[in-house]
Protein backbone atom coordinates (compact mmCIF):
# COMPACT_ATOMS: atom_id res chain seq x y z
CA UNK A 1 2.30 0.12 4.70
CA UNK A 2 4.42 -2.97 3.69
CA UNK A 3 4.07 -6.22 4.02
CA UNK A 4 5.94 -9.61 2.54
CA UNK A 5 3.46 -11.67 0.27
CA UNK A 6 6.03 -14.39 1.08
CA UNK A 7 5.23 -14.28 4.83
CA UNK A 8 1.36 -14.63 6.17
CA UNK A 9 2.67 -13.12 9.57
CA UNK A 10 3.96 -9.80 7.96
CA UNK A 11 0.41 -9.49 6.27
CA UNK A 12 -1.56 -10.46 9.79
CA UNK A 13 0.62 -7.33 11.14
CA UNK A 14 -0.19 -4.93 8.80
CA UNK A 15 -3.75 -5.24 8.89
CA UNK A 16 -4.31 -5.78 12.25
CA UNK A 17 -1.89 -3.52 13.79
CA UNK A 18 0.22 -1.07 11.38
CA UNK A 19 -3.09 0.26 9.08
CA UNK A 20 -5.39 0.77 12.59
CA UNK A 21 -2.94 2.57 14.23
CA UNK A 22 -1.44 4.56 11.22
CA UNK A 23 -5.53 5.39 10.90
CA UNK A 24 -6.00 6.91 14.06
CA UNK A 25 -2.88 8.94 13.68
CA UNK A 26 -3.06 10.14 10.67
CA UNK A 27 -3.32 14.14 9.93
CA UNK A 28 -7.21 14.66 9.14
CA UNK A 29 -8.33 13.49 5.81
CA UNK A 30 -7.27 13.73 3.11
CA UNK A 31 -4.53 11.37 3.31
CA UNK A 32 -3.10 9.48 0.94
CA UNK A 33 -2.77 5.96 2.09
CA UNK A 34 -0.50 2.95 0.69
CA UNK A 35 -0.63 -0.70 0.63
CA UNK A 36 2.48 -2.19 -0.65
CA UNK A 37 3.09 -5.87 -1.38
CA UNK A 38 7.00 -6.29 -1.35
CA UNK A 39 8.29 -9.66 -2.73
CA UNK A 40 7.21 -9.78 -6.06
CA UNK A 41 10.46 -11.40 -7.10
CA UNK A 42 9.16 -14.23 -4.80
CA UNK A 43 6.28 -14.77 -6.44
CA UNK A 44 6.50 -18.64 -6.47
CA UNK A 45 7.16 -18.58 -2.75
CA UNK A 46 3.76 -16.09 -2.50
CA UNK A 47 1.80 -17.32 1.49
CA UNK A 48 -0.74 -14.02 0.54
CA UNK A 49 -3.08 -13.54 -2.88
CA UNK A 50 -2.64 -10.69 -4.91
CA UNK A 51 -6.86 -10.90 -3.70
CA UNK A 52 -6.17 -10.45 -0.57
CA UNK A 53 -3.98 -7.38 -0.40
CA UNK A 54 -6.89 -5.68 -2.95
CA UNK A 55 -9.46 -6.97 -0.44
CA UNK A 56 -7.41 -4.85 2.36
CA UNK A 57 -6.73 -2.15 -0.04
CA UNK A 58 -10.59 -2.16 -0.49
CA UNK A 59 -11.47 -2.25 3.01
CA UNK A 60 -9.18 0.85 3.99
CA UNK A 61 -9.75 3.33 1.21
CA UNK A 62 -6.58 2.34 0.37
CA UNK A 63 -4.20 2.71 -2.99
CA UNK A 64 -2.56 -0.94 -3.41
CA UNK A 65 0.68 -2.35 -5.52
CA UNK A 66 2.45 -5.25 -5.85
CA UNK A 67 6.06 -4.50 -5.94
CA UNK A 68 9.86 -6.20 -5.78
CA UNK A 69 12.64 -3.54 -3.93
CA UNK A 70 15.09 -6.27 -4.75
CA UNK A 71 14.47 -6.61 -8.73
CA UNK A 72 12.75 -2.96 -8.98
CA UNK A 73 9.72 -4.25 -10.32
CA UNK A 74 7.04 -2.08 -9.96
CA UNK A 75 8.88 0.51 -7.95
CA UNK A 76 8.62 3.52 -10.58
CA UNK A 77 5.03 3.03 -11.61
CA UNK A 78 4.17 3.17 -7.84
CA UNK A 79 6.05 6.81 -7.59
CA UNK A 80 4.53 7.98 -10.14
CA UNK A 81 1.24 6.78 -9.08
CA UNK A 82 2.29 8.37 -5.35
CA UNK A 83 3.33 11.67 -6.88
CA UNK A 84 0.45 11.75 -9.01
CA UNK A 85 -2.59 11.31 -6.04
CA UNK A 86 -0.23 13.87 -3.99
CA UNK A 87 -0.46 16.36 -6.86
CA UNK A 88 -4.53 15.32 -7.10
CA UNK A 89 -4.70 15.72 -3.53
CA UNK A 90 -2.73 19.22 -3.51
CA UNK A 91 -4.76 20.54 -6.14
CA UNK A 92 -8.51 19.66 -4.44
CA UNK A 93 -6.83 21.34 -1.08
CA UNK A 94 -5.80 24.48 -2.88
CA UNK A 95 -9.20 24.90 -4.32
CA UNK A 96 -10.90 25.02 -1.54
C-alpha cells in the first residue's frame, strides 16, 4: 500500500479502506505486506509523521518505508528489502 505523506486524505484511505480490504483478500498467511510512504522529496510539505506510518506499519504486521518515486530515494533499499522477506518467506514455506 501507498500513500502521500504530503496528503492526510491519501493516508485516511489507506488505513481505513485499502489495508482492511487488501487483509481480507489476501492469499492465507504468510503474506508479505507493504506500507509505503511516497513523497519523500516533499518532505517539507510532509501533512503525515514518519510516526504515524510506523504506528500503522505496527498495527498491521506490516513492513514500512519511506520512499520518493520522483528522486529514487529509497526505492532500491525497499527491493531489496521486498526480495529479501520473499526469499525468507519462500524458504520457511519450502521447509515445511
Amino acid at each position: 500500500m501507498v500513500y502521500d505523506i504530503t496528503n492526510e486524505q491519501s493516508f485516511i484511505s489507506c488505513r481505513d479502506n485499502w489495508l482492511p480490504n487488501i487483509k481480507s483478500n489476501a492469499c492465507p498467511p504468510p503474506t508479505l505486506s507493504v506500507i509505503l510512504a511516497n513523497k519523500l522529496d516533499l518532505d517539507s510539505d510532509r501533512a503525515i509523521r514518519v510516526a504515524q506510518g510506523l504506528e500503522l506499519a505496527n498495527e498491521k504486521n506490516s513492513l514500512f518505508m519511506e520512499v520518493s518515486a520522483k528522486s529514487g530515494d529509497n526505492v532500491e533499499n525497499l527491493l531489496y528489502t521486498i526480495g529479501t522477506q520473499l526469499i525468507h518467506m519462500h524458504q520457511q514455506r519450502s521447509q515445511h
